[in-house]
PDB file of N, CA and C in Angstrom:
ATOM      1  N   UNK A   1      -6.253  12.650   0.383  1.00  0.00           N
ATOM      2  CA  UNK A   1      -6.183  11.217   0.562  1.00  0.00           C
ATOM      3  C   UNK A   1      -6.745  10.546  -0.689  1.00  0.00           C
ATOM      4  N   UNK A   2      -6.430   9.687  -1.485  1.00  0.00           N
ATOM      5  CA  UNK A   2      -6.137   9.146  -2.808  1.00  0.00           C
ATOM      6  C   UNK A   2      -7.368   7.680  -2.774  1.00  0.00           C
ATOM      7  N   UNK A   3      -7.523   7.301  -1.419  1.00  0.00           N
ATOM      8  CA  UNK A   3      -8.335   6.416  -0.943  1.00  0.00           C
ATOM      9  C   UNK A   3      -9.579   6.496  -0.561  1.00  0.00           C
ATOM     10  N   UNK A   4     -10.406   5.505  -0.968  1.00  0.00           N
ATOM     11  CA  UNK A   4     -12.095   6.236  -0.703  1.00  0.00           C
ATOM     12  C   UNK A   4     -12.738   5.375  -0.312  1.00  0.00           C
ATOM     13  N   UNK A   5     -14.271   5.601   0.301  1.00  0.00           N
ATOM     14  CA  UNK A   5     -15.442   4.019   0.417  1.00  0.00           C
ATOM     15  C   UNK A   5     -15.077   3.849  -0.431  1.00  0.00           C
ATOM     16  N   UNK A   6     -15.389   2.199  -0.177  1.00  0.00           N
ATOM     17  CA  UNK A   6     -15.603   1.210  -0.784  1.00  0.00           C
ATOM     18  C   UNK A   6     -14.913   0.972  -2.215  1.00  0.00           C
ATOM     19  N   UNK A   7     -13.736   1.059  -1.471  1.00  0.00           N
ATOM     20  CA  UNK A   7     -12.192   0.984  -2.731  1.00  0.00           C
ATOM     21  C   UNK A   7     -11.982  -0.780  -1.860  1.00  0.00           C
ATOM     22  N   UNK A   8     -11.360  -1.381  -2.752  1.00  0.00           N
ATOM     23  CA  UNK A   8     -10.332  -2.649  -2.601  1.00  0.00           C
ATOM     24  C   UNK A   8      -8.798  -1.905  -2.037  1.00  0.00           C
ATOM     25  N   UNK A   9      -8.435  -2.375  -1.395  1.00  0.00           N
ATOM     26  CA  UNK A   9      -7.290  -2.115  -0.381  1.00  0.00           C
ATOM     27  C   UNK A   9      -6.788  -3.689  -0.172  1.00  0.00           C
ATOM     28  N   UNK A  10      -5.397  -3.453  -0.311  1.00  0.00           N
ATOM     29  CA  UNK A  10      -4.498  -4.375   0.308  1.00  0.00           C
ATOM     30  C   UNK A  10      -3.777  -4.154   1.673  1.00  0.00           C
ATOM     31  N   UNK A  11      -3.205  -4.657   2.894  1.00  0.00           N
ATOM     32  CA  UNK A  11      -2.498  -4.231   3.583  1.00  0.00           C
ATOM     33  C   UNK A  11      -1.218  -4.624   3.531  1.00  0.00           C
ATOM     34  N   UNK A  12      -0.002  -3.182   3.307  1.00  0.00           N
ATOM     35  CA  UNK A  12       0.740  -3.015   3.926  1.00  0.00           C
ATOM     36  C   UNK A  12       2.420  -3.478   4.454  1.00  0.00           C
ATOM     37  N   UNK A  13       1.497  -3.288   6.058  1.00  0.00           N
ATOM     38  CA  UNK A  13       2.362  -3.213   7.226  1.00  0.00           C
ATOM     39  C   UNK A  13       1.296  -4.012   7.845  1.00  0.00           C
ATOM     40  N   UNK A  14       2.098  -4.297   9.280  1.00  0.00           N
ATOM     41  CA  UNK A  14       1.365  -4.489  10.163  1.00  0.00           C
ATOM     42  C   UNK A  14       1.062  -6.323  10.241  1.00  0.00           C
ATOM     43  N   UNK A  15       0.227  -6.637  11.259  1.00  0.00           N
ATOM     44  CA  UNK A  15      -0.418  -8.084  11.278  1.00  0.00           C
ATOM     45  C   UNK A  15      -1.413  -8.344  10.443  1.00  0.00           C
ATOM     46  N   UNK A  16      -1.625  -7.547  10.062  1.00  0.00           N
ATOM     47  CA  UNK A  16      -2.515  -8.000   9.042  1.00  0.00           C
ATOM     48  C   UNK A  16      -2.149  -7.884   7.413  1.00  0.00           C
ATOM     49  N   UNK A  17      -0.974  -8.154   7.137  1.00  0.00           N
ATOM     50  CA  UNK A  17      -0.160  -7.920   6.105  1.00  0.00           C
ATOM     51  C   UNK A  17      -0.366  -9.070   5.188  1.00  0.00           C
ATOM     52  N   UNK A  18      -0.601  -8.209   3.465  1.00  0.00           N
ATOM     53  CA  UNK A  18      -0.774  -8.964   2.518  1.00  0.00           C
ATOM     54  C   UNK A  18      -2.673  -9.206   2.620  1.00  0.00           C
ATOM     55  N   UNK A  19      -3.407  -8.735   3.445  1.00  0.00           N
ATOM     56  CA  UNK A  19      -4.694  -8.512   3.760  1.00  0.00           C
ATOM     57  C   UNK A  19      -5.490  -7.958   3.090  1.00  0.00           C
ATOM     58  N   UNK A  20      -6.360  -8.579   1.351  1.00  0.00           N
ATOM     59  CA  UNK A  20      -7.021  -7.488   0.929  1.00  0.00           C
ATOM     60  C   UNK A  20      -9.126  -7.551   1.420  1.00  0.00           C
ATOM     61  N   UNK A  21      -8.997  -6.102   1.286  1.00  0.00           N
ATOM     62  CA  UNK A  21     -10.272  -5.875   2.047  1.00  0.00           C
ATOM     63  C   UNK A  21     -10.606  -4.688   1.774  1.00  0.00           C
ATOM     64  N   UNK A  22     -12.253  -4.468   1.483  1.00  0.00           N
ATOM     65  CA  UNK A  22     -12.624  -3.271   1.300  1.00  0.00           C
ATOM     66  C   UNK A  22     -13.322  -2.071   2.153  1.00  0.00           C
ATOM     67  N   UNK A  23     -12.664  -0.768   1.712  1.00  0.00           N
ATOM     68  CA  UNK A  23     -12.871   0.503   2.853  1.00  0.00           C
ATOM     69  C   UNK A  23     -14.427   0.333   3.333  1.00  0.00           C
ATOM     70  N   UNK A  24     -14.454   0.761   4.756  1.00  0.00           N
ATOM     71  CA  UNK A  24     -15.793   0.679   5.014  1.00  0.00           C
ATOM     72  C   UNK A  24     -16.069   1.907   5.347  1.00  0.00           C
ATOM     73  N   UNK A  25     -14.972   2.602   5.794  1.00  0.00           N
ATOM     74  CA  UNK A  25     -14.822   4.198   6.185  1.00  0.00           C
ATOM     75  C   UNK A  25     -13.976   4.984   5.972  1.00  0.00           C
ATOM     76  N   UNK A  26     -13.221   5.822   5.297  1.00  0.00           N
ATOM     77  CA  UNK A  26     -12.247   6.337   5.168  1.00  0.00           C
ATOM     78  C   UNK A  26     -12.768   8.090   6.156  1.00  0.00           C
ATOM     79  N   UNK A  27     -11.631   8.479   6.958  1.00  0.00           N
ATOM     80  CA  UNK A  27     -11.101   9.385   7.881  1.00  0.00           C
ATOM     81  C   UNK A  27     -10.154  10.351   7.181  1.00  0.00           C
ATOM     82  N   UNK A  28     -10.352  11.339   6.439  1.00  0.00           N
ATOM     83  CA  UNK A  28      -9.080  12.020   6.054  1.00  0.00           C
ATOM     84  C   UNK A  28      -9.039  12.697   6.286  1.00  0.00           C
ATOM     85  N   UNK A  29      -9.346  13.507   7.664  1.00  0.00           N
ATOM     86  CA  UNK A  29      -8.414  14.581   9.003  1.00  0.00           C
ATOM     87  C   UNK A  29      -7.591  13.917   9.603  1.00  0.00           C
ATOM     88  N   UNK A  30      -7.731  12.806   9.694  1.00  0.00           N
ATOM     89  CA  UNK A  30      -7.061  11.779  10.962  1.00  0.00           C
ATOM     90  C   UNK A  30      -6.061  11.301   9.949  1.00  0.00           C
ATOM     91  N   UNK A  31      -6.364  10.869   8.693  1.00  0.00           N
ATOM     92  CA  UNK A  31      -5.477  10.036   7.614  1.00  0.00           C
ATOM     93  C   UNK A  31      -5.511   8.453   8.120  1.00  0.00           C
ATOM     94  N   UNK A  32      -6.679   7.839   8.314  1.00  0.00           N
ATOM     95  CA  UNK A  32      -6.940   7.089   8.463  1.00  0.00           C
ATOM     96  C   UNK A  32      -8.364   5.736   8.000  1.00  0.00           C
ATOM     97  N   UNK A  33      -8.059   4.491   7.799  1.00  0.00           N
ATOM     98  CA  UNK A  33      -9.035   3.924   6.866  1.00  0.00           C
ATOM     99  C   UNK A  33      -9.750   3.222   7.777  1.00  0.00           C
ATOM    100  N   UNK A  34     -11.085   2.175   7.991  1.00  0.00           N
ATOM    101  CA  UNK A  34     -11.339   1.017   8.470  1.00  0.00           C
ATOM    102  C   UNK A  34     -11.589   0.232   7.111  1.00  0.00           C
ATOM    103  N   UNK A  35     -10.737  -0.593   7.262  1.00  0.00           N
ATOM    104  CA  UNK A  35     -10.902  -2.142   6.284  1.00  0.00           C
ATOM    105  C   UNK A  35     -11.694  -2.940   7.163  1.00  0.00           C
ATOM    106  N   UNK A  36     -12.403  -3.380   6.263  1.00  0.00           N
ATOM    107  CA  UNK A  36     -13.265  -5.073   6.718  1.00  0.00           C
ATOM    108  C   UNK A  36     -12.588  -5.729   6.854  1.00  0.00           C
ATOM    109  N   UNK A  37     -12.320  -6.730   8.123  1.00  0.00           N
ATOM    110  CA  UNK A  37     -11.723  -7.705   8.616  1.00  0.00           C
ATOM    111  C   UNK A  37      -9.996  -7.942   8.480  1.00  0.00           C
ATOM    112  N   UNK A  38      -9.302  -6.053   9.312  1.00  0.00           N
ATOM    113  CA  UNK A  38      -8.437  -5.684   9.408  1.00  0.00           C
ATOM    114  C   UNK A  38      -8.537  -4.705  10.512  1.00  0.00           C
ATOM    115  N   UNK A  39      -7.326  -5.190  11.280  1.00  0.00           N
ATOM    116  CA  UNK A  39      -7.195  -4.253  12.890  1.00  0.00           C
ATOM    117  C   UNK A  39      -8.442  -4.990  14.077  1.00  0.00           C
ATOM    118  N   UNK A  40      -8.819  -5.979  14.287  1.00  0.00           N
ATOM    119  CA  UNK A  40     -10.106  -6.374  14.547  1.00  0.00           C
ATOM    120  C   UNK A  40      -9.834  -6.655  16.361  1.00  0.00           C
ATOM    121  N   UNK A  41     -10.201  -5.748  16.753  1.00  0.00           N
ATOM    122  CA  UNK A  41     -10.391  -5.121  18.319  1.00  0.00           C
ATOM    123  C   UNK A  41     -11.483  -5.977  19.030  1.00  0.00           C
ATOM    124  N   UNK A  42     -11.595  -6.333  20.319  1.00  0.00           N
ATOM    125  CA  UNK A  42     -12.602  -6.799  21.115  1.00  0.00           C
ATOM    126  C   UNK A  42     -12.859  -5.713  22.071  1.00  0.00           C
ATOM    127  N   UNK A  43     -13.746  -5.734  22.095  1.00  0.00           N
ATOM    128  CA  UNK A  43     -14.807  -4.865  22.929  1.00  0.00           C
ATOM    129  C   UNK A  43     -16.169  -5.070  23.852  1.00  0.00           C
ATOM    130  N   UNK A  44     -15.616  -4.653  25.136  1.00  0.00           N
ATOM    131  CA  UNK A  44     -16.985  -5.388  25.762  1.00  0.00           C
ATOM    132  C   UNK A  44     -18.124  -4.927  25.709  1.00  0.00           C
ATOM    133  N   UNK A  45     -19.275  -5.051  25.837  1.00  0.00           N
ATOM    134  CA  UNK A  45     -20.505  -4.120  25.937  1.00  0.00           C
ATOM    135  C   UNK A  45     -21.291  -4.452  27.366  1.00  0.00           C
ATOM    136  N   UNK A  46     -21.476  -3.502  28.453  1.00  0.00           N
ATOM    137  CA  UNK A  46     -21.778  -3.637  29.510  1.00  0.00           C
ATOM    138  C   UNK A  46     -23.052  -3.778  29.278  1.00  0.00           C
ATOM    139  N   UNK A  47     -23.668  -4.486  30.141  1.00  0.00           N
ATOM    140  CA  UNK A  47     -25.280  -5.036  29.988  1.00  0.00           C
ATOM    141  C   UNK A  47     -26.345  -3.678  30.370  1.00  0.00           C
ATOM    142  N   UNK A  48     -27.353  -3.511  30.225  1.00  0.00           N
ATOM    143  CA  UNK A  48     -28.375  -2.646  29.945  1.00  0.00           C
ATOM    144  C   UNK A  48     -29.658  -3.132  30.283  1.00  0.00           C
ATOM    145  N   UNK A  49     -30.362  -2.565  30.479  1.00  0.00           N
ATOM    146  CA  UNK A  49     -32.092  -3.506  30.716  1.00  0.00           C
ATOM    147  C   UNK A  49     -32.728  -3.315  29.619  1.00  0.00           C
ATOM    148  N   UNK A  50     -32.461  -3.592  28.432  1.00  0.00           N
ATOM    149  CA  UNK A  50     -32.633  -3.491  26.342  1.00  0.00           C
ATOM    150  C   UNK A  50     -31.596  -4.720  26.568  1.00  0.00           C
ATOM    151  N   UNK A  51     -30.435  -5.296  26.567  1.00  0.00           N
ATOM    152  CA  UNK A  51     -29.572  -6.053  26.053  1.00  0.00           C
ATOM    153  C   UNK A  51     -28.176  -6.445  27.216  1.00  0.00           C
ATOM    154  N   UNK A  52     -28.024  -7.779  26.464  1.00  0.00           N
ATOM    155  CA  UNK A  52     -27.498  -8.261  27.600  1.00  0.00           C
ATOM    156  C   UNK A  52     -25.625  -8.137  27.362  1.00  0.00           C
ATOM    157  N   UNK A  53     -24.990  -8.383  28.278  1.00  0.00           N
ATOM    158  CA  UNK A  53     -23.486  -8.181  27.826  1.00  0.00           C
ATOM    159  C   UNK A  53     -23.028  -8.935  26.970  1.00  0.00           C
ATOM    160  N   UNK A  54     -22.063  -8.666  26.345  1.00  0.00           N
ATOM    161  CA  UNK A  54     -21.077  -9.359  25.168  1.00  0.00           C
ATOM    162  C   UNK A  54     -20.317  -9.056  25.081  1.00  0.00           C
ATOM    163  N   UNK A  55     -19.532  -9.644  24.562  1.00  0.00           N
ATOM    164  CA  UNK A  55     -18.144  -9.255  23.753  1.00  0.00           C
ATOM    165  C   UNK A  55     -18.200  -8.688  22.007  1.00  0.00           C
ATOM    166  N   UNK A  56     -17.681  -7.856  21.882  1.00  0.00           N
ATOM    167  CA  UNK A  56     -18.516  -7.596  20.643  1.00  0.00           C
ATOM    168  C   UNK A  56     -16.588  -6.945  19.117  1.00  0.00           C
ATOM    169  N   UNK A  57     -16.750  -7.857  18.458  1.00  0.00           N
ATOM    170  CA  UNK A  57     -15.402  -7.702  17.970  1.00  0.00           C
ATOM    171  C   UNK A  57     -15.575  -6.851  16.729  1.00  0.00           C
ATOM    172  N   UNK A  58     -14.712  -5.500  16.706  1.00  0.00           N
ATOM    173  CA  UNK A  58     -14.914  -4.660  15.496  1.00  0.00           C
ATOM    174  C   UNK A  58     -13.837  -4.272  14.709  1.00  0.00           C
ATOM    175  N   UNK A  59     -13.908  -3.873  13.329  1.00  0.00           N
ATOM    176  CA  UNK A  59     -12.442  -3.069  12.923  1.00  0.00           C
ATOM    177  C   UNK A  59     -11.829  -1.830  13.383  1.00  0.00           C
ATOM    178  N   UNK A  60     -10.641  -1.843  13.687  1.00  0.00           N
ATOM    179  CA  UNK A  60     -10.176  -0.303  14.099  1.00  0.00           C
ATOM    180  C   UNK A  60      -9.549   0.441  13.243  1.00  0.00           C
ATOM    181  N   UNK A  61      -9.319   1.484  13.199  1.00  0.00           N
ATOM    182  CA  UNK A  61      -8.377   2.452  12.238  1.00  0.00           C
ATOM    183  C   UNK A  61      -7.406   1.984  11.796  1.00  0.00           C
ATOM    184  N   UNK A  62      -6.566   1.890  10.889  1.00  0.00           N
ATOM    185  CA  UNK A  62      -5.386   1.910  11.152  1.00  0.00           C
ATOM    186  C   UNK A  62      -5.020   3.200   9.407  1.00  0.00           C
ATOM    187  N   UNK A  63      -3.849   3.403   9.630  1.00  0.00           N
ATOM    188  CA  UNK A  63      -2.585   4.388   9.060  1.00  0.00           C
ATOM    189  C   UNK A  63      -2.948   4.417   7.176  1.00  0.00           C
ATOM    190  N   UNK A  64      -3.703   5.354   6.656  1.00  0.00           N
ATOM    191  CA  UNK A  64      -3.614   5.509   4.894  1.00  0.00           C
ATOM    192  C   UNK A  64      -2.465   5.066   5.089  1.00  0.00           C
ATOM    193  N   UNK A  65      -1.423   5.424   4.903  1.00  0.00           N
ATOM    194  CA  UNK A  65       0.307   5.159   4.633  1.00  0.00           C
ATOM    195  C   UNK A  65       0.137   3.469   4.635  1.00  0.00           C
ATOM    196  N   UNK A  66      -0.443   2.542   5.573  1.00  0.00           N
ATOM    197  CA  UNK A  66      -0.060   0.955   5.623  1.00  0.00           C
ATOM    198  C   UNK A  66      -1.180   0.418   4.179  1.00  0.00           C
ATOM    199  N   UNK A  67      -1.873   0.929   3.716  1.00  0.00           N
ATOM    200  CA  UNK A  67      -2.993   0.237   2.891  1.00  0.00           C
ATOM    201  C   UNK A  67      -2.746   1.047   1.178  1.00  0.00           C
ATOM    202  N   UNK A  68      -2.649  -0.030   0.587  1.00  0.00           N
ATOM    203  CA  UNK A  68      -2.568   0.625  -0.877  1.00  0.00           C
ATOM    204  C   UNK A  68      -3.644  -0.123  -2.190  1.00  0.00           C
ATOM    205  N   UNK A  69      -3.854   0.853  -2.642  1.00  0.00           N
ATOM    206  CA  UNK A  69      -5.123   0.357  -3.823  1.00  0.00           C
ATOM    207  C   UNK A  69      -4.787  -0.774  -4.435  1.00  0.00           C
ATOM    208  N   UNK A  70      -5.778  -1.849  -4.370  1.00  0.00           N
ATOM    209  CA  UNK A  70      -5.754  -2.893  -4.999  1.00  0.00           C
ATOM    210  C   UNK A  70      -6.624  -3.233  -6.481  1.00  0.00           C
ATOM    211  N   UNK A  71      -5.877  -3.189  -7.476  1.00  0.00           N
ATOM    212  CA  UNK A  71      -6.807  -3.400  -8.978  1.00  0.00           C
ATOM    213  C   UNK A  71      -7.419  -4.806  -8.779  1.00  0.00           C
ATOM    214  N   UNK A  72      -8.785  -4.818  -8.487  1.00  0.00           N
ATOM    215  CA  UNK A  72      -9.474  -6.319  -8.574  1.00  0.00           C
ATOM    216  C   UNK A  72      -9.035  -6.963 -10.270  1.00  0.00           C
ATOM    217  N   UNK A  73      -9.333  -6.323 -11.172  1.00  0.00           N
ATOM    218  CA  UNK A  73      -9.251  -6.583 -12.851  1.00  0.00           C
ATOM    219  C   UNK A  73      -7.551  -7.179 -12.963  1.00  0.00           C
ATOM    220  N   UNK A  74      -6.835  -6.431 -12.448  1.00  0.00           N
ATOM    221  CA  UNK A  74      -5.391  -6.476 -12.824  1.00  0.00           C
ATOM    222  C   UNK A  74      -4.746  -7.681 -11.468  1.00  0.00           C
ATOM    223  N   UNK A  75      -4.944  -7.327 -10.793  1.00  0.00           N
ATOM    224  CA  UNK A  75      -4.942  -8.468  -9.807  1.00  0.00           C
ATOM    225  C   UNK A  75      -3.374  -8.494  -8.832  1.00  0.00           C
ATOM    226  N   UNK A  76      -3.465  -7.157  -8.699  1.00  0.00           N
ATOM    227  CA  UNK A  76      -2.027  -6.599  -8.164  1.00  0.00           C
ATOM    228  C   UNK A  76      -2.446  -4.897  -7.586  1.00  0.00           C
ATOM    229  N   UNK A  77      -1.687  -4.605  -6.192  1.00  0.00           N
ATOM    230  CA  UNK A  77      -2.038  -2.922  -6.072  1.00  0.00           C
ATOM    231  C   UNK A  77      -1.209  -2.315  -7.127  1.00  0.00           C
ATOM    232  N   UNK A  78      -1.858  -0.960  -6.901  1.00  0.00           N
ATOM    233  CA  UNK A  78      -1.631   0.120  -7.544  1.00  0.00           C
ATOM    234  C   UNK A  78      -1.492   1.600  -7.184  1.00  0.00           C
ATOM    235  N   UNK A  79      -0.580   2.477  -7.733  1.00  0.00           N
ATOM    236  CA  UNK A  79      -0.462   3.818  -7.264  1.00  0.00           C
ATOM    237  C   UNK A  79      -1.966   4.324  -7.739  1.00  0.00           C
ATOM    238  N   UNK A  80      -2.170   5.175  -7.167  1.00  0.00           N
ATOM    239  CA  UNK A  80      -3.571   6.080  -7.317  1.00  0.00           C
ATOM    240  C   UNK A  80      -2.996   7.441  -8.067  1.00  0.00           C
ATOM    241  N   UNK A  81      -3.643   7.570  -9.592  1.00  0.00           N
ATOM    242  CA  UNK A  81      -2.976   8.949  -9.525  1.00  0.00           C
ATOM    243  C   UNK A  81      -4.766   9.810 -10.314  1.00  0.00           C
ATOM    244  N   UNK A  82      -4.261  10.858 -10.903  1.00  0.00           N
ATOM    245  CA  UNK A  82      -5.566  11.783 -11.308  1.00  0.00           C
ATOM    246  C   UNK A  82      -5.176  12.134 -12.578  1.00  0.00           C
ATOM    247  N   UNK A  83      -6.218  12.411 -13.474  1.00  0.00           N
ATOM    248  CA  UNK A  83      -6.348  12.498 -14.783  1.00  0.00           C
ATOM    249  C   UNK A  83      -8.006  13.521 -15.230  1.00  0.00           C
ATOM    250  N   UNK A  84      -7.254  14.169 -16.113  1.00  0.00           N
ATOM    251  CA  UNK A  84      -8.731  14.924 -16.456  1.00  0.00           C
ATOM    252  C   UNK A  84      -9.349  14.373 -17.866  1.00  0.00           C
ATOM    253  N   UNK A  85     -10.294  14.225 -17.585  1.00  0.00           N
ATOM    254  CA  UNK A  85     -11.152  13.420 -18.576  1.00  0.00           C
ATOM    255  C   UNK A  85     -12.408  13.870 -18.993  1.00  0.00           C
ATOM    256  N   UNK A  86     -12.450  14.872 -19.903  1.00  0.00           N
ATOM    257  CA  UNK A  86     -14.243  15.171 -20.483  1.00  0.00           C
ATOM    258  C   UNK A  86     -14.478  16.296 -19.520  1.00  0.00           C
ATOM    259  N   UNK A  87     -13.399  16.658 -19.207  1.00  0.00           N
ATOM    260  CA  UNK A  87     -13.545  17.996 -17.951  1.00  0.00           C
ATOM    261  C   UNK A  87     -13.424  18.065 -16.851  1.00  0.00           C
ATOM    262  N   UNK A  88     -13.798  16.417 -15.997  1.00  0.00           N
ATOM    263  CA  UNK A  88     -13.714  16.230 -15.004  1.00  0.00           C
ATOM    264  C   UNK A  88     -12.662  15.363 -14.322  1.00  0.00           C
ATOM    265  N   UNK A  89     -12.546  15.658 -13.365  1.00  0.00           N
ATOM    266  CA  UNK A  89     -10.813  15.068 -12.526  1.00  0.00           C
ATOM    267  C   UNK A  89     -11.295  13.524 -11.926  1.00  0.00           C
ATOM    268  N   UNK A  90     -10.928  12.589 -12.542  1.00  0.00           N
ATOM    269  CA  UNK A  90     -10.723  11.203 -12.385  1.00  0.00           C
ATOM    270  C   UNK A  90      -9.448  10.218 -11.658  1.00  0.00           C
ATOM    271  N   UNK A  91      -9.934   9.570 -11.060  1.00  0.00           N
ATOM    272  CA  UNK A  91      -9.032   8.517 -10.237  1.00  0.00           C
ATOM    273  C   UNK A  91      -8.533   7.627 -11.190  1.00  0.00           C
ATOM    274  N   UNK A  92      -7.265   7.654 -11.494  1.00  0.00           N
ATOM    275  CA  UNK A  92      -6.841   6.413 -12.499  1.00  0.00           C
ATOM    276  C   UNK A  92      -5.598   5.194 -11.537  1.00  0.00           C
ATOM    277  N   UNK A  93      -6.275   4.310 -12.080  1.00  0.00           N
ATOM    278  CA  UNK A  93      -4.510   3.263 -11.178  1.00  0.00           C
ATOM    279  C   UNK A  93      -3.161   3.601 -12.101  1.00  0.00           C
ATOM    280  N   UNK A  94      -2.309   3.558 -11.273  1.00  0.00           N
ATOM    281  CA  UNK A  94      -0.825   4.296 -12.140  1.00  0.00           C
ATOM    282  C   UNK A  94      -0.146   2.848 -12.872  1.00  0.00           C
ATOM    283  N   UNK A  95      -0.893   1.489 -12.719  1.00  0.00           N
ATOM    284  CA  UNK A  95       0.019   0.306 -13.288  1.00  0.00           C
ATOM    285  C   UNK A  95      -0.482  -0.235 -14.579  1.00  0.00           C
ATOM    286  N   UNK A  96      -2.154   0.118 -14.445  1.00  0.00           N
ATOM    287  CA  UNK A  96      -2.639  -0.146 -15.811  1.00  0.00           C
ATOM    288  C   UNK A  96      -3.140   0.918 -16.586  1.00  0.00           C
ATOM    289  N   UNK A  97      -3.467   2.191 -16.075  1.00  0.00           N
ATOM    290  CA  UNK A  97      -3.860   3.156 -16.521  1.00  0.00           C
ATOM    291  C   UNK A  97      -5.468   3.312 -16.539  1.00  0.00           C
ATOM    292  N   UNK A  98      -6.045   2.761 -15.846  1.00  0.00           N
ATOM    293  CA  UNK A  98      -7.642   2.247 -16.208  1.00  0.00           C
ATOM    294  C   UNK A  98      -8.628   3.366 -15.011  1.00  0.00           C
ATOM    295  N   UNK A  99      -9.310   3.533 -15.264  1.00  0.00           N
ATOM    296  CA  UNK A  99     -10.077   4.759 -14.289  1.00  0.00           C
ATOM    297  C   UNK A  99     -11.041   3.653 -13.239  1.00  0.00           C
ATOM    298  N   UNK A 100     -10.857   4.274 -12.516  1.00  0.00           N
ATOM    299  CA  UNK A 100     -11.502   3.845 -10.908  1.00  0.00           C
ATOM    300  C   UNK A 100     -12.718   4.230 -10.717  1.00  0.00           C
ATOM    301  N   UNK A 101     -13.216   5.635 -10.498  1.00  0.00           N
ATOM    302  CA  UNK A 101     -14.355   5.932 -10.613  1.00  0.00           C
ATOM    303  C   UNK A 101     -14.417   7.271 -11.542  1.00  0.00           C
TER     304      UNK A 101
END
Protein backbone atom coordinates (compact mmCIF):
# COMPACT_ATOMS: atom_id res chain seq x y z
CA UNK A 1 0.00 0.00 0.00
CA UNK A 2 1.73 3.26 -1.43
CA UNK A 3 -0.28 5.30 1.32
CA UNK A 4 0.78 6.10 4.85
CA UNK A 5 0.02 8.23 8.35
CA UNK A 6 -0.28 11.26 7.99
CA UNK A 7 -0.03 11.62 4.08
CA UNK A 8 -2.51 14.40 2.41
CA UNK A 9 -5.13 12.38 0.54
CA UNK A 10 -7.75 13.52 -1.74
CA UNK A 11 -11.04 11.60 -2.24
CA UNK A 12 -11.89 9.74 -5.05
CA UNK A 13 -15.22 8.18 -5.19
CA UNK A 14 -17.84 8.25 -3.09
CA UNK A 15 -19.80 11.29 -1.04
CA UNK A 16 -17.21 12.59 -0.03
CA UNK A 17 -15.64 13.31 -3.37
CA UNK A 18 -13.02 15.89 -4.28
CA UNK A 19 -12.42 15.73 -0.19
CA UNK A 20 -8.82 16.50 0.79
CA UNK A 21 -7.81 15.24 4.23
CA UNK A 22 -5.14 13.73 6.09
CA UNK A 23 -4.52 9.78 6.97
CA UNK A 24 -5.14 9.28 10.52
CA UNK A 25 -4.77 5.48 10.13
CA UNK A 26 -3.86 3.52 7.38
CA UNK A 27 -5.02 -0.55 7.46
CA UNK A 28 -3.02 -2.49 4.89
CA UNK A 29 -4.43 -6.14 5.49
CA UNK A 30 -7.81 -4.78 5.04
CA UNK A 31 -6.50 -2.12 2.22
CA UNK A 32 -8.05 0.40 3.88
CA UNK A 33 -7.51 4.29 5.12
CA UNK A 34 -9.36 6.62 7.86
CA UNK A 35 -9.24 10.26 6.55
CA UNK A 36 -10.13 13.12 8.87
CA UNK A 37 -13.45 14.32 8.21
CA UNK A 38 -14.31 11.56 5.55
CA UNK A 39 -16.88 8.56 5.84
CA UNK A 40 -18.18 10.29 9.16
CA UNK A 41 -20.53 7.62 10.96
CA UNK A 42 -22.79 8.34 14.11
CA UNK A 43 -22.56 6.30 16.87
CA UNK A 44 -24.32 5.97 20.01
CA UNK A 45 -22.61 5.47 23.30
CA UNK A 46 -24.81 3.77 25.92
CA UNK A 47 -24.61 5.48 29.31
CA UNK A 48 -22.35 4.01 32.13
CA UNK A 49 -22.05 5.17 35.84
CA UNK A 50 -18.32 7.14 34.55
CA UNK A 51 -20.39 8.91 31.62
CA UNK A 52 -23.42 9.79 30.34
CA UNK A 53 -24.99 8.83 26.77
CA UNK A 54 -24.26 10.53 23.48
CA UNK A 55 -24.11 10.47 20.22
CA UNK A 56 -20.69 10.41 19.31
CA UNK A 57 -19.69 11.04 15.38
CA UNK A 58 -16.43 9.32 13.95
CA UNK A 59 -14.48 8.53 10.65
CA UNK A 60 -14.93 5.14 9.08
CA UNK A 61 -12.77 3.16 6.70
CA UNK A 62 -13.22 3.51 3.52
CA UNK A 63 -11.36 1.67 0.12
CA UNK A 64 -7.10 2.67 -0.62
CA UNK A 65 -8.45 2.32 -4.31
CA UNK A 66 -11.10 5.67 -3.60
CA UNK A 67 -8.19 8.05 -2.04
CA UNK A 68 -5.12 9.24 -3.96
CA UNK A 69 -1.96 11.25 -2.82
CA UNK A 70 -2.32 14.74 -2.75
CA UNK A 71 1.02 17.10 -3.41
CA UNK A 72 0.27 20.03 -0.82
CA UNK A 73 3.52 22.05 -2.77
CA UNK A 74 2.17 21.18 -6.28
CA UNK A 75 -1.36 21.56 -5.48
CA UNK A 76 -2.84 18.63 -7.46
CA UNK A 77 -2.79 14.49 -6.58
CA UNK A 78 -0.31 12.36 -7.53
CA UNK A 79 0.79 8.75 -8.46
CA UNK A 80 3.00 7.39 -5.62
CA UNK A 81 5.93 5.69 -7.05
CA UNK A 82 9.62 4.47 -5.39
CA UNK A 83 13.04 5.48 -6.08
CA UNK A 84 16.39 4.53 -4.57
CA UNK A 85 18.25 7.24 -3.23
CA UNK A 86 21.71 7.12 -1.17
CA UNK A 87 20.75 3.41 -0.76
CA UNK A 88 17.60 3.74 0.58
CA UNK A 89 14.02 3.13 -1.07
CA UNK A 90 12.06 6.46 -1.12
CA UNK A 91 8.45 7.57 -1.81
CA UNK A 92 8.51 9.96 -4.74
CA UNK A 93 5.12 11.72 -6.36
CA UNK A 94 5.08 10.49 -10.11
CA UNK A 95 3.82 14.33 -11.37
CA UNK A 96 6.59 16.34 -9.97
CA UNK A 97 9.15 13.97 -9.12
CA UNK A 98 9.82 15.38 -5.55
CA UNK A 99 10.32 12.83 -2.53
CA UNK A 100 7.67 12.46 0.14
CA UNK A 101 9.43 11.06 2.88
Amino acid sequence: MRIKKDDTVIVLAGKDKGTIGKVLKAMPKEGKVIVEGVNVQTKHQKQTQKEAAEIKHQEGPIDVSNVMYYDTKAKQPSRVGYKAEDGKKVRIAKKTGAVID
